[in-house]
PDB file of N, CA and C in Angstrom:
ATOM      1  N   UNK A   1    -144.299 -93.043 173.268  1.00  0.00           N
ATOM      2  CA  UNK A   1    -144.234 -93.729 172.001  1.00  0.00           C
ATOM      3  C   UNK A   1    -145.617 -94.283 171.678  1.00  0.00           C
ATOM      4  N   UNK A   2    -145.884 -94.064 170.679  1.00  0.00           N
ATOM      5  CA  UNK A   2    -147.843 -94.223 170.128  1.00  0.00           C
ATOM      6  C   UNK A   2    -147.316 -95.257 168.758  1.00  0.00           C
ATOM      7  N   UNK A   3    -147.986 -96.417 169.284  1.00  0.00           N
ATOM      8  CA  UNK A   3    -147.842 -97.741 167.579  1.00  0.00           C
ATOM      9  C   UNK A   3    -149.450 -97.108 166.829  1.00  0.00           C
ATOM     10  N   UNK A   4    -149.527 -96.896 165.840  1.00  0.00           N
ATOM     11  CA  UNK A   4    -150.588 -96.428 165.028  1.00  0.00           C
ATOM     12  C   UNK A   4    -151.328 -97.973 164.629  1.00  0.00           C
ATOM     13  N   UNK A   5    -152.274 -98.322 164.334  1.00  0.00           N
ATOM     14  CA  UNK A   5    -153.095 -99.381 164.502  1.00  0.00           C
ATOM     15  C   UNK A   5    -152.931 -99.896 163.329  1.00  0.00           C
ATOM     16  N   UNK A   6    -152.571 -99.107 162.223  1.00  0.00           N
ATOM     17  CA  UNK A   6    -152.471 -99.475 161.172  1.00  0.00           C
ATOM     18  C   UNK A   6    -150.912 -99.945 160.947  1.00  0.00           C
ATOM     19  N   UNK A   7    -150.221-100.186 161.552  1.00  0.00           N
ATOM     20  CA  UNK A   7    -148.839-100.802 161.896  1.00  0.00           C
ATOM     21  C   UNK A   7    -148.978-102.017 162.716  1.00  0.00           C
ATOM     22  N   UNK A   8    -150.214-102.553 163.627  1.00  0.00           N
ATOM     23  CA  UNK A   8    -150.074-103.563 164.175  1.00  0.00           C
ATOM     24  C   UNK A   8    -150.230-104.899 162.658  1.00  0.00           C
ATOM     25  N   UNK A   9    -150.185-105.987 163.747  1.00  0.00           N
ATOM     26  CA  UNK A   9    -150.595-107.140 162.751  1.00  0.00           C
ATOM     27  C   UNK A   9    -152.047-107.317 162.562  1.00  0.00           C
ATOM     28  N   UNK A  10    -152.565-107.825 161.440  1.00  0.00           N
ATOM     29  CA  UNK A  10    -154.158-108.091 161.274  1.00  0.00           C
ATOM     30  C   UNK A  10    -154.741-108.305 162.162  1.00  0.00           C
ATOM     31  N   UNK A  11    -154.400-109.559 163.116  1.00  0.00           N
ATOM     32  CA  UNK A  11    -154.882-110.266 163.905  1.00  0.00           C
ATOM     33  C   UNK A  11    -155.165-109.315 165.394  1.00  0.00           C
ATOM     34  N   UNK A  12    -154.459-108.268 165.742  1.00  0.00           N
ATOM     35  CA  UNK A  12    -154.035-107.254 166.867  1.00  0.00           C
ATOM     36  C   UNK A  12    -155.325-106.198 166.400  1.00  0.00           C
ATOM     37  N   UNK A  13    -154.961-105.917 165.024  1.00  0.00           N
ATOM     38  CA  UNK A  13    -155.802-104.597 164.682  1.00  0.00           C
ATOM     39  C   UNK A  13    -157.712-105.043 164.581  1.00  0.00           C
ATOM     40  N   UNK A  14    -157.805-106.129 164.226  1.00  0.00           N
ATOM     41  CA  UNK A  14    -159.253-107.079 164.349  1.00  0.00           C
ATOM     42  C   UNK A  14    -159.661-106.900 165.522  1.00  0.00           C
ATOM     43  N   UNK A  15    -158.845-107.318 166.112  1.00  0.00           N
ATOM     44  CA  UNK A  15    -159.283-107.859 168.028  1.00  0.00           C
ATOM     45  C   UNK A  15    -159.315-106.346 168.497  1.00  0.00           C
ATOM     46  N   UNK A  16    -158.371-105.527 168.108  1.00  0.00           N
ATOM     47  CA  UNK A  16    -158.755-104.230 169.109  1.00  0.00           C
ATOM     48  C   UNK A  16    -160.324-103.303 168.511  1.00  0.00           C
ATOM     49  N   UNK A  17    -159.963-103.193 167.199  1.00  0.00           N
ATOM     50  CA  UNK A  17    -161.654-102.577 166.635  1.00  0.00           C
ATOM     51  C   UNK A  17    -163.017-103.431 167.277  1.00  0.00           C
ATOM     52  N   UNK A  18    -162.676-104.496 167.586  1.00  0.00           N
ATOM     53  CA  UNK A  18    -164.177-105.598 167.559  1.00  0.00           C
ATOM     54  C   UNK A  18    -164.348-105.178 168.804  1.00  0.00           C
ATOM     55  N   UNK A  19    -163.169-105.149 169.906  1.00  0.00           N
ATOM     56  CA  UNK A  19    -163.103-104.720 171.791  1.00  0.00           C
ATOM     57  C   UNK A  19    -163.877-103.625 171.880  1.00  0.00           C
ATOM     58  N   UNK A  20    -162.899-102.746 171.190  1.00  0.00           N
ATOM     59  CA  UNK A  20    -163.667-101.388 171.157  1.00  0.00           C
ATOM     60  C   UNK A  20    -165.050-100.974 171.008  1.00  0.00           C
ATOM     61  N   UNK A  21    -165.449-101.534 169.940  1.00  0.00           N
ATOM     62  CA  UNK A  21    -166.823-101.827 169.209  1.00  0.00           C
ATOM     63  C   UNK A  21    -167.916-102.415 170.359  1.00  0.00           C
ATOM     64  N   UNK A  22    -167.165-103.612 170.905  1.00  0.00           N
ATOM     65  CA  UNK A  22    -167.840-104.184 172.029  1.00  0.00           C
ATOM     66  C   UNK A  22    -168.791-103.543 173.061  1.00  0.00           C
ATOM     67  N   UNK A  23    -167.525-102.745 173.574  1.00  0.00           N
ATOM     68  CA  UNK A  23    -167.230-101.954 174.667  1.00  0.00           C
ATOM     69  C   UNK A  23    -168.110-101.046 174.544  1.00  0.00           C
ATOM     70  N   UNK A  24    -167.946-100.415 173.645  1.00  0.00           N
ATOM     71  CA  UNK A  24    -168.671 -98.992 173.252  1.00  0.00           C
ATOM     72  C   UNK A  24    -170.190 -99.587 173.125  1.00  0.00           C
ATOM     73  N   UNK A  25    -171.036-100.415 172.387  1.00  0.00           N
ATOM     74  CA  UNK A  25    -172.416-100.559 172.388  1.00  0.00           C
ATOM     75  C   UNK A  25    -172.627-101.838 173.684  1.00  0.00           C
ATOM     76  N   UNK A  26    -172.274-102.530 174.382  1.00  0.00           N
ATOM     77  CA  UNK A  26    -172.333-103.483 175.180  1.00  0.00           C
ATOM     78  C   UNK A  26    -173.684-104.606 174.958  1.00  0.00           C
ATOM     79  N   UNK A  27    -173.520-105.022 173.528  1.00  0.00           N
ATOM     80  CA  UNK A  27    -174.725-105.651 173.477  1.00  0.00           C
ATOM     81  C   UNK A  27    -175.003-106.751 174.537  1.00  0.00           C
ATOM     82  N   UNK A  28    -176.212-107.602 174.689  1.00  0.00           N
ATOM     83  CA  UNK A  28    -177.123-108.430 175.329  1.00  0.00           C
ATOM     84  C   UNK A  28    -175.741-110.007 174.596  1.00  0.00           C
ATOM     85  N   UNK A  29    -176.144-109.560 172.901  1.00  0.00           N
ATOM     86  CA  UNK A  29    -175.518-111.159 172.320  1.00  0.00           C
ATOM     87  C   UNK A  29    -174.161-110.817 171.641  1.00  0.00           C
ATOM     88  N   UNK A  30    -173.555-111.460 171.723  1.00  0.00           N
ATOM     89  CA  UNK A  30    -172.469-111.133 170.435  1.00  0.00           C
ATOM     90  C   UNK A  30    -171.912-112.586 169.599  1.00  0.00           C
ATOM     91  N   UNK A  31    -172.239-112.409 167.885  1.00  0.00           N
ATOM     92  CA  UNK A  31    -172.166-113.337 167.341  1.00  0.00           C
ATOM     93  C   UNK A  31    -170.905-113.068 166.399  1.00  0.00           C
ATOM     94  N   UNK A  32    -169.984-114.152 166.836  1.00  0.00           N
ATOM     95  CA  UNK A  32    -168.638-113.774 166.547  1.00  0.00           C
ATOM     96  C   UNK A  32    -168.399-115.110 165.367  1.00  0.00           C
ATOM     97  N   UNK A  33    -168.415-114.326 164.447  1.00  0.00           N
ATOM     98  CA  UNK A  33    -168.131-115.170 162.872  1.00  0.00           C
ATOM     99  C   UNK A  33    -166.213-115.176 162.606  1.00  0.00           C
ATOM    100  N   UNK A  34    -165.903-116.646 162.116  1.00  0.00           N
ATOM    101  CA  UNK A  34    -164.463-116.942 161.674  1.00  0.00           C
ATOM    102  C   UNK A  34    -163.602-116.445 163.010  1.00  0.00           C
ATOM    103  N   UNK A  35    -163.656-116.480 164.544  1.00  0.00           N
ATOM    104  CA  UNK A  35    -163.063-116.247 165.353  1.00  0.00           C
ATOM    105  C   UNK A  35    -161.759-116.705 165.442  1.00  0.00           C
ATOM    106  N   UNK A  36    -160.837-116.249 165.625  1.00  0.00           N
ATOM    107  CA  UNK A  36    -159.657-116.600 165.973  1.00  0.00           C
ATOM    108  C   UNK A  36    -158.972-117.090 164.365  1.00  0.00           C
ATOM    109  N   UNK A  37    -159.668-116.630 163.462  1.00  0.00           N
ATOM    110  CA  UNK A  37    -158.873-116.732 161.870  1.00  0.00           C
ATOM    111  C   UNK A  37    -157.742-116.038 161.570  1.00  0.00           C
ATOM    112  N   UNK A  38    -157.096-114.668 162.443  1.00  0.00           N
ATOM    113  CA  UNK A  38    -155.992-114.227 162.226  1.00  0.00           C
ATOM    114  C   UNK A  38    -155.319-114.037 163.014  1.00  0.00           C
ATOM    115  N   UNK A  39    -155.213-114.253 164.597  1.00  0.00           N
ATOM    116  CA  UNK A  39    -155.384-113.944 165.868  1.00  0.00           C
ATOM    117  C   UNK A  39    -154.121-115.363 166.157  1.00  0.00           C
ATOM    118  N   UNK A  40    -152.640-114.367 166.724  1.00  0.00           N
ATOM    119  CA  UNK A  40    -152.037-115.665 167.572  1.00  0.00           C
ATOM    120  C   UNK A  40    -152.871-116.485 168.617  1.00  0.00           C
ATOM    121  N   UNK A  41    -152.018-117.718 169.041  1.00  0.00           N
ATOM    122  CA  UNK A  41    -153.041-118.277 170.291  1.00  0.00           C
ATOM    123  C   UNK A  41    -152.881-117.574 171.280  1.00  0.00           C
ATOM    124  N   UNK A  42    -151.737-116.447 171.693  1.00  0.00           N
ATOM    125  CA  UNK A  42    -152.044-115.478 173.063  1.00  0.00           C
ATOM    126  C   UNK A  42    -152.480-114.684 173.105  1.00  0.00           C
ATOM    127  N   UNK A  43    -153.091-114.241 171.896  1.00  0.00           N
ATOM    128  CA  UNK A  43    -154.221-113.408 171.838  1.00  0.00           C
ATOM    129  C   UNK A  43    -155.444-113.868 171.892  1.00  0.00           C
ATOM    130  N   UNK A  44    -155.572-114.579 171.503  1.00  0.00           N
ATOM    131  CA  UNK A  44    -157.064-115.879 171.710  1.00  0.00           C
ATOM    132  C   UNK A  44    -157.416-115.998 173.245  1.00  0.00           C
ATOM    133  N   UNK A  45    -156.435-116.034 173.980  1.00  0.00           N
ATOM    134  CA  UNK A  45    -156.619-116.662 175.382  1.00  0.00           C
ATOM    135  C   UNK A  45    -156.929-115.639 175.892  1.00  0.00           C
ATOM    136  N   UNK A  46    -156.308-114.348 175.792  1.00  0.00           N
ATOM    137  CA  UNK A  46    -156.970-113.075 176.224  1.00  0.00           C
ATOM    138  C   UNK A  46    -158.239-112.865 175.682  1.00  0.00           C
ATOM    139  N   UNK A  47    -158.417-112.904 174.678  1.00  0.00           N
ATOM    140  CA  UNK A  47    -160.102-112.275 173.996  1.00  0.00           C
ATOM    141  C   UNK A  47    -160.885-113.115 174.491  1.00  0.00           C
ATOM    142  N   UNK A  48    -160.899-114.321 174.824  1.00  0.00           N
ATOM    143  CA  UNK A  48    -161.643-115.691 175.472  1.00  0.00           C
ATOM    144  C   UNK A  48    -161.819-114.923 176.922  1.00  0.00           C
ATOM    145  N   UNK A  49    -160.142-115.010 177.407  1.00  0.00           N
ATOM    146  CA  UNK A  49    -160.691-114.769 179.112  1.00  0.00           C
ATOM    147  C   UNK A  49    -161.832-112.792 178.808  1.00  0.00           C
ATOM    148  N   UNK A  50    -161.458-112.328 178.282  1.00  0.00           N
ATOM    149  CA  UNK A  50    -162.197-110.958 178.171  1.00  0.00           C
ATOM    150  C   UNK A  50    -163.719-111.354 177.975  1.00  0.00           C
ATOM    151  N   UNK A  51    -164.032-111.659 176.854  1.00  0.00           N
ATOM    152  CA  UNK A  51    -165.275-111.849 176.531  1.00  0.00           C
ATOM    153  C   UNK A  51    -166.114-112.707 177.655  1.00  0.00           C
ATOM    154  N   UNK A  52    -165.680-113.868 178.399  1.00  0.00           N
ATOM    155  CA  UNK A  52    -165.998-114.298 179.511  1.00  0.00           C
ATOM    156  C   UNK A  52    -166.609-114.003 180.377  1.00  0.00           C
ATOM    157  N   UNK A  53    -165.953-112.475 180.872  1.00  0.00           N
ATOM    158  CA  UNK A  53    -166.137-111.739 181.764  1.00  0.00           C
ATOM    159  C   UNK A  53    -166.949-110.724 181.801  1.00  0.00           C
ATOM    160  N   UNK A  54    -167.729-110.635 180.844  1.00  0.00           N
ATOM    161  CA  UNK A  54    -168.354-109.803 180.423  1.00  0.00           C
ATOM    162  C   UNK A  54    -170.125-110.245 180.212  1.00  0.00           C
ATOM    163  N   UNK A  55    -171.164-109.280 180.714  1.00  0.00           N
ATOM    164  CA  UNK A  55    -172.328-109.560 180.831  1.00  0.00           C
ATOM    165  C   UNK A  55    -173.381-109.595 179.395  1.00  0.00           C
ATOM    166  N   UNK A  56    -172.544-110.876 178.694  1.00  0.00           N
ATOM    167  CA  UNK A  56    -173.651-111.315 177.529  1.00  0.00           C
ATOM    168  C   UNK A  56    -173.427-112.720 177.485  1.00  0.00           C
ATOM    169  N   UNK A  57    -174.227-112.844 176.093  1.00  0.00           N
ATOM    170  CA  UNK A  57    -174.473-114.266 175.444  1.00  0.00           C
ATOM    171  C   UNK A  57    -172.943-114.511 174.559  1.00  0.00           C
ATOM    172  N   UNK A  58    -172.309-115.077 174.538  1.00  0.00           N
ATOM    173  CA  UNK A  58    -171.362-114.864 173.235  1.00  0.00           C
ATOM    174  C   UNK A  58    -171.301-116.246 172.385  1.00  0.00           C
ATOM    175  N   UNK A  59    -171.622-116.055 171.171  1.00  0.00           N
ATOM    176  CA  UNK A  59    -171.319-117.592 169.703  1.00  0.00           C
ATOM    177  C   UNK A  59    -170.718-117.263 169.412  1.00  0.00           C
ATOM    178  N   UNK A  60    -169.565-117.996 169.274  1.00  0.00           N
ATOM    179  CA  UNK A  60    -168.229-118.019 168.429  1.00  0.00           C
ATOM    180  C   UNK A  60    -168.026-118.982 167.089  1.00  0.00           C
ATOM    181  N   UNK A  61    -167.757-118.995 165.695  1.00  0.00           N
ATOM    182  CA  UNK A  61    -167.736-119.566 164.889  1.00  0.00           C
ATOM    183  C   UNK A  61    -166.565-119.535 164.882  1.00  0.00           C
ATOM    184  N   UNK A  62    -165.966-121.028 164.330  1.00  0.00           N
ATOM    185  CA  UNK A  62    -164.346-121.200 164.470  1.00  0.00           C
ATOM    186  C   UNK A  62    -163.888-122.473 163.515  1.00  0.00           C
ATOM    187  N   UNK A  63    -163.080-122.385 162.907  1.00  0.00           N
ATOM    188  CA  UNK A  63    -162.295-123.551 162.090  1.00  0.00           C
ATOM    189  C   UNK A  63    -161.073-123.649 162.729  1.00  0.00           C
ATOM    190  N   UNK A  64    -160.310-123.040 163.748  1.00  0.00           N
ATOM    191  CA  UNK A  64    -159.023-123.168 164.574  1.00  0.00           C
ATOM    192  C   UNK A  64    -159.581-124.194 165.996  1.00  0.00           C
ATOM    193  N   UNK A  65    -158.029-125.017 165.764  1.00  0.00           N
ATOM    194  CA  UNK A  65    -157.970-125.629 166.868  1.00  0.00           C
ATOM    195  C   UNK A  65    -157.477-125.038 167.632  1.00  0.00           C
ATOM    196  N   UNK A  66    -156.616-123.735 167.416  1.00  0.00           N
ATOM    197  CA  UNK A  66    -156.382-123.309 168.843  1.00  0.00           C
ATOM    198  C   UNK A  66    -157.119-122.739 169.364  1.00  0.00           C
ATOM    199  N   UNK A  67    -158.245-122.258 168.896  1.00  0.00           N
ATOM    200  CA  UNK A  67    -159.623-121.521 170.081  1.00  0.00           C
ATOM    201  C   UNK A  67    -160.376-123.037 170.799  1.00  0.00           C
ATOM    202  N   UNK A  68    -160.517-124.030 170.471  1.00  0.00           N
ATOM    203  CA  UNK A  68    -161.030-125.380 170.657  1.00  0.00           C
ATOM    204  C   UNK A  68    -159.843-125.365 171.820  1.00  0.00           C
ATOM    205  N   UNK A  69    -158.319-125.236 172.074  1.00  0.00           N
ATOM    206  CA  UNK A  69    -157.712-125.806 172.619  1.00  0.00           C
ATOM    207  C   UNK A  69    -157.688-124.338 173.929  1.00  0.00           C
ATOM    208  N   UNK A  70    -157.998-123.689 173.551  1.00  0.00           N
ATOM    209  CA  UNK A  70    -158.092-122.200 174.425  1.00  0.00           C
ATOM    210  C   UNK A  70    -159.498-122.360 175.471  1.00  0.00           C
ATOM    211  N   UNK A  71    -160.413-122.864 174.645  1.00  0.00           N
ATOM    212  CA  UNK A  71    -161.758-122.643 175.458  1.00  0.00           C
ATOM    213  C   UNK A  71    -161.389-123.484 176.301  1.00  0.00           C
ATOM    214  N   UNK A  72    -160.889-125.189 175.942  1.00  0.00           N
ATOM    215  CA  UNK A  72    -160.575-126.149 177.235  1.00  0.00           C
ATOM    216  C   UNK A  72    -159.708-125.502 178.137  1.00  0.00           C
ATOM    217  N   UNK A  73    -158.755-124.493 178.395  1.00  0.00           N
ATOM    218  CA  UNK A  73    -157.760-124.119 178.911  1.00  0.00           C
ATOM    219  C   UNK A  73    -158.952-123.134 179.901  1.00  0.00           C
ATOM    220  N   UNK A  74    -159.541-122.664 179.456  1.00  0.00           N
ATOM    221  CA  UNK A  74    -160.655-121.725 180.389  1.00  0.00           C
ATOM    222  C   UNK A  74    -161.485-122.073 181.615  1.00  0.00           C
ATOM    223  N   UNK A  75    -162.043-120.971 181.739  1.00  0.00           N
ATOM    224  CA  UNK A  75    -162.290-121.638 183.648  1.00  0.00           C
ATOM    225  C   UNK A  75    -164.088-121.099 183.191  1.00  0.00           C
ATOM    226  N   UNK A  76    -164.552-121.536 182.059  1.00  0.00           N
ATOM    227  CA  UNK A  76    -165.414-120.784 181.685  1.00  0.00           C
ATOM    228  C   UNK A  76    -166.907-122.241 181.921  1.00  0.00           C
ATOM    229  N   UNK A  77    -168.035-121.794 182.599  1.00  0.00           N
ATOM    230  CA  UNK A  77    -169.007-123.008 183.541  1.00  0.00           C
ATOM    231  C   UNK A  77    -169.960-123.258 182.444  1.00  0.00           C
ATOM    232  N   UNK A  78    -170.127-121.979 181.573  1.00  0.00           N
ATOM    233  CA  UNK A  78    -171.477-122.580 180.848  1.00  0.00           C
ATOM    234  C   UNK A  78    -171.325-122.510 179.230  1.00  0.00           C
ATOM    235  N   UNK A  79    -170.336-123.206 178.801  1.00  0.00           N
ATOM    236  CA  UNK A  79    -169.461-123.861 177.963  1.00  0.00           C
ATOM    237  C   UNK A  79    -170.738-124.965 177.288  1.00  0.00           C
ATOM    238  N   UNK A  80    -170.850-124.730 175.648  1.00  0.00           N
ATOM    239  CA  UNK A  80    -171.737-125.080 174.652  1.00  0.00           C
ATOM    240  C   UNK A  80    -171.061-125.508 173.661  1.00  0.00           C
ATOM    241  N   UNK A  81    -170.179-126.137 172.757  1.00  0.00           N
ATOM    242  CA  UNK A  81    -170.063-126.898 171.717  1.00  0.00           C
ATOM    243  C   UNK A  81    -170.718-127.273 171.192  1.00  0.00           C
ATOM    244  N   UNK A  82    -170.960-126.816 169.411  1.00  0.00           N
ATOM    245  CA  UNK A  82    -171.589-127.519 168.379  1.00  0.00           C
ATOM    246  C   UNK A  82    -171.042-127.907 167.633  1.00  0.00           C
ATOM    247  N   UNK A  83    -171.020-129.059 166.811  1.00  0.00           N
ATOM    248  CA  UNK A  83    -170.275-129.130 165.698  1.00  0.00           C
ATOM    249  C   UNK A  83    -171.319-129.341 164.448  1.00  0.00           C
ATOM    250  N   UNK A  84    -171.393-128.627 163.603  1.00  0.00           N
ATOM    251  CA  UNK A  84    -172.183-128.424 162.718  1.00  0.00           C
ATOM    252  C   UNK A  84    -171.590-129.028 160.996  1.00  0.00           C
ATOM    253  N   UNK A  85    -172.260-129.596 160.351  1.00  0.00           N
ATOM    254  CA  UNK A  85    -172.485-130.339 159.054  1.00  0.00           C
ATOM    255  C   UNK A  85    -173.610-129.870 158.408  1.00  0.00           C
ATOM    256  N   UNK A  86    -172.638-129.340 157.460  1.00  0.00           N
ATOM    257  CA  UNK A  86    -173.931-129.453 155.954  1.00  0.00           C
ATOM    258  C   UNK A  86    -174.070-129.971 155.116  1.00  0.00           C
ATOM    259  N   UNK A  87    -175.205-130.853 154.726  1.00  0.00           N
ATOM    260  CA  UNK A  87    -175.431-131.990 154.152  1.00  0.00           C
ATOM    261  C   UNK A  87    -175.635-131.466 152.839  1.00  0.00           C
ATOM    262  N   UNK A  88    -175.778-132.679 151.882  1.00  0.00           N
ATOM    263  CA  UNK A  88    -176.238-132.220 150.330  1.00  0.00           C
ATOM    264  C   UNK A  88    -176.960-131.921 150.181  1.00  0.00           C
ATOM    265  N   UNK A  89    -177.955-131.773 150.751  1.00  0.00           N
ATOM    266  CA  UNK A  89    -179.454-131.391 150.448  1.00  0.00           C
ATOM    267  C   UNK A  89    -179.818-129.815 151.000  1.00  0.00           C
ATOM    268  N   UNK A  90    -178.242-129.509 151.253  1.00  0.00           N
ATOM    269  CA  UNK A  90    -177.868-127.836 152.113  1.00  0.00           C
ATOM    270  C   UNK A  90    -178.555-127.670 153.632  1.00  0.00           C
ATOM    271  N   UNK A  91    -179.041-128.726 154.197  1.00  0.00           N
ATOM    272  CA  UNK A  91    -179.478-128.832 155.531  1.00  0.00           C
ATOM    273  C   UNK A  91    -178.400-128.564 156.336  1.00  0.00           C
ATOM    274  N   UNK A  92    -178.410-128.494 157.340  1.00  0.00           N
ATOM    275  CA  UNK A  92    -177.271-128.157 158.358  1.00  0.00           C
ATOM    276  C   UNK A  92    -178.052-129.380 159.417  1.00  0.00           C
ATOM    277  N   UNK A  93    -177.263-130.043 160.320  1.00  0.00           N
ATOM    278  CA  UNK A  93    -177.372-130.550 161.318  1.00  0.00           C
ATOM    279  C   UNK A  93    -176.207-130.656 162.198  1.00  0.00           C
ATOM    280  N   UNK A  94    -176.623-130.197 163.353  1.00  0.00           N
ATOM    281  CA  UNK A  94    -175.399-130.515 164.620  1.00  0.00           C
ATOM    282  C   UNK A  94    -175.164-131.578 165.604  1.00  0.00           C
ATOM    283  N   UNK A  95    -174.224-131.561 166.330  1.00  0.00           N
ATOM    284  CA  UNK A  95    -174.168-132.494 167.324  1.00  0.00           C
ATOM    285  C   UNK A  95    -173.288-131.554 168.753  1.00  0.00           C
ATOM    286  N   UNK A  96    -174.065-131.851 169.679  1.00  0.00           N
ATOM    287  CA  UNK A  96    -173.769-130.756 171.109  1.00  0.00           C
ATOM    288  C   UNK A  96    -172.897-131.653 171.463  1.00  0.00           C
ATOM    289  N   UNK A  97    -171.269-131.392 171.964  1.00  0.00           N
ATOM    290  CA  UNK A  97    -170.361-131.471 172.981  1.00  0.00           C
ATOM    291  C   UNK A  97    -170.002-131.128 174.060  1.00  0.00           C
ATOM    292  N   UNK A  98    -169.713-131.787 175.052  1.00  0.00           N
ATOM    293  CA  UNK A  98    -169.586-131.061 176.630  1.00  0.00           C
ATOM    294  C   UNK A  98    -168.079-131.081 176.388  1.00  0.00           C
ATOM    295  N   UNK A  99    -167.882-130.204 177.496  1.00  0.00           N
ATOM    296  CA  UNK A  99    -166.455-129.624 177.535  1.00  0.00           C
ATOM    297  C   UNK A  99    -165.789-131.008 177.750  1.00  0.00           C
ATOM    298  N   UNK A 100    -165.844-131.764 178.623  1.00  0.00           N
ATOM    299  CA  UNK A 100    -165.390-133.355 178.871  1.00  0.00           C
ATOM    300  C   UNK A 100    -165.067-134.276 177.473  1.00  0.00           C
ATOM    301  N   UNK A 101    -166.646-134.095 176.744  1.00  0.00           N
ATOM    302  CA  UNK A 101    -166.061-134.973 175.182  1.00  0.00           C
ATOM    303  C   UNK A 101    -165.288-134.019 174.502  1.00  0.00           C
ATOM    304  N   UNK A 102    -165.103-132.996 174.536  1.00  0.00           N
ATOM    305  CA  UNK A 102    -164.246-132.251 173.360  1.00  0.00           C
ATOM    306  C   UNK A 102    -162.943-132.352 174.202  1.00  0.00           C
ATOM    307  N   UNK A 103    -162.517-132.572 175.404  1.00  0.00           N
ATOM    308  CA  UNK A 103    -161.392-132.773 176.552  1.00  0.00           C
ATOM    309  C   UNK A 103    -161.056-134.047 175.765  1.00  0.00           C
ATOM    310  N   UNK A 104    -161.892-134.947 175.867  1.00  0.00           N
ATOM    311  CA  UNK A 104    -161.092-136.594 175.668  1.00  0.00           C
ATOM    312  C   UNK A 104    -160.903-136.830 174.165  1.00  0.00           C
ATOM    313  N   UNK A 105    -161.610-135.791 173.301  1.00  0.00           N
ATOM    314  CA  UNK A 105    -161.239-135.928 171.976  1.00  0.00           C
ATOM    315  C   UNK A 105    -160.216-135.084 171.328  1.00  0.00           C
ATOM    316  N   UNK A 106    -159.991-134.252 172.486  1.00  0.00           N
ATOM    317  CA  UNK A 106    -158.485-133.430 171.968  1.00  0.00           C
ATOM    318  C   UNK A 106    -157.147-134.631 173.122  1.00  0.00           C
ATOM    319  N   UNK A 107    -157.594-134.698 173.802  1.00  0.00           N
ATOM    320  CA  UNK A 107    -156.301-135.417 174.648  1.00  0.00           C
ATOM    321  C   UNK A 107    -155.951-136.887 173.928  1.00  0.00           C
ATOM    322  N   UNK A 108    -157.144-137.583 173.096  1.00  0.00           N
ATOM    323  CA  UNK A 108    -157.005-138.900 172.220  1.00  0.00           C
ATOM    324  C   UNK A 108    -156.365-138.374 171.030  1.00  0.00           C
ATOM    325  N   UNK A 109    -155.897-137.099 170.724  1.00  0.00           N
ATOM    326  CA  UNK A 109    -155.384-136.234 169.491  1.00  0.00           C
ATOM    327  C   UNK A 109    -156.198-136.852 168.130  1.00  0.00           C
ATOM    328  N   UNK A 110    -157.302-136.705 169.000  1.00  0.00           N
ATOM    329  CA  UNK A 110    -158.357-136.750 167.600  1.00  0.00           C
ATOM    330  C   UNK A 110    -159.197-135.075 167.243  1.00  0.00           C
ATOM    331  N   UNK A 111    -158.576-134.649 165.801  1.00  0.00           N
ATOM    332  CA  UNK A 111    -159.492-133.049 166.009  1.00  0.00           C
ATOM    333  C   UNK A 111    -160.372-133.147 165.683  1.00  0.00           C
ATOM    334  N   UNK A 112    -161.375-132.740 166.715  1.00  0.00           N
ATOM    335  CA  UNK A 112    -162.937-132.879 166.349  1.00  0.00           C
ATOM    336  C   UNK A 112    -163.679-131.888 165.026  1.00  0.00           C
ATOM    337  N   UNK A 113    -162.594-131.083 164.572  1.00  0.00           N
ATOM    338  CA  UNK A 113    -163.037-130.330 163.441  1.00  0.00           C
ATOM    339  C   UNK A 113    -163.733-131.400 162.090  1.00  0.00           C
ATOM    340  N   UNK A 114    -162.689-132.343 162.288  1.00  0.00           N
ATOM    341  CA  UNK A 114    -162.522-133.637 161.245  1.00  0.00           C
ATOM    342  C   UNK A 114    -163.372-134.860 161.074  1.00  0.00           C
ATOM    343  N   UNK A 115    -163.633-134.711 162.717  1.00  0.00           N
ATOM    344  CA  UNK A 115    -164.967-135.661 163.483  1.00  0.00           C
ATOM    345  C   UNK A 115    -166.413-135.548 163.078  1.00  0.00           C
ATOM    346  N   UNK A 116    -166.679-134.720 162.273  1.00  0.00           N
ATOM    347  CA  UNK A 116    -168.134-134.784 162.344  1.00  0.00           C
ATOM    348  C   UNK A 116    -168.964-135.628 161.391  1.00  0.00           C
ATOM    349  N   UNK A 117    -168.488-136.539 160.616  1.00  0.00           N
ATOM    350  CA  UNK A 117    -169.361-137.610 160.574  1.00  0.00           C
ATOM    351  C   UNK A 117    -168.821-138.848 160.852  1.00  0.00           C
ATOM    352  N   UNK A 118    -167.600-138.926 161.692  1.00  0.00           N
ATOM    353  CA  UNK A 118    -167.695-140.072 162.490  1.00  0.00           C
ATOM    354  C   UNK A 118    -168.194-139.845 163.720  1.00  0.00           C
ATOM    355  N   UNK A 119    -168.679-139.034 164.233  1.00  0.00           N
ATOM    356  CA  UNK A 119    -169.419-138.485 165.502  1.00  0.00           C
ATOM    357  C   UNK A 119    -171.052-138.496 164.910  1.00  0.00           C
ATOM    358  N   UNK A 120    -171.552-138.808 163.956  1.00  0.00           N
ATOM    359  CA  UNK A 120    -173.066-138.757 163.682  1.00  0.00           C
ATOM    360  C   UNK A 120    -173.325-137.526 163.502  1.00  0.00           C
ATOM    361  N   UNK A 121    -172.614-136.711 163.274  1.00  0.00           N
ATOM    362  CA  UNK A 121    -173.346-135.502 162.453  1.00  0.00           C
ATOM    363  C   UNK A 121    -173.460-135.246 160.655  1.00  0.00           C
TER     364      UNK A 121
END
């Protein structure tokens, strides 16, 4: 029995072209824009533990708390959080999180998506 790709859900058919894609050129970086925008959270936890395991750089851009709540769930060491603001003047400025403050600011059920200018960014 063969499911045709174009029968899966968005979120299934995204994640398998991007794998594939991956796989096939094995870049050095991979800069992963709107991650986890159509993607259940058990698919998240797989593409997380996958990409992990694998010999690059990876940025993930994300507006979901469940990739925020996936990465804490990971066994992953060199773990980078930004939370980024753009100001009126169209500047961007960030503020770096360790896995620990984004831990005590999801376990205080504060979402840090929401946080960023009571966090000084």
């Amino acid at each position: 029995m063969y499911i045709r790709l174009d029968d899966a859900g968005e979120g299934v058919k995204r994640a398998i072209i991007t794998i594939l894609l991956l796989e096939t050129i094995s870049p050095k970086l991979v800069l992963w824009d709107d991650f986890g925008s159509t993607e259940h959270p058990s698919l998240l936890k797989k593409e997380i533990q996958w990409l992990s395991k694998k010999d690059w750089q990876v940025v993930l851009a994300t507006h979901s708390i469940d990739v925020l709540y996936e990465l804490l769930d990971s066994d992953i060491e060199d773990l980078n959080i930004l939370l980024l603001n753009k100001k009126a003047d169209d500047t961007t400025v960030f503020k770096s999180l360790s896995i620990d403050e984004l831990n005590g600011l999801m376990n205080g059920n504060s979402d840090p998506r929401l946080l960023v200018e009571a966090l000084g960014v």
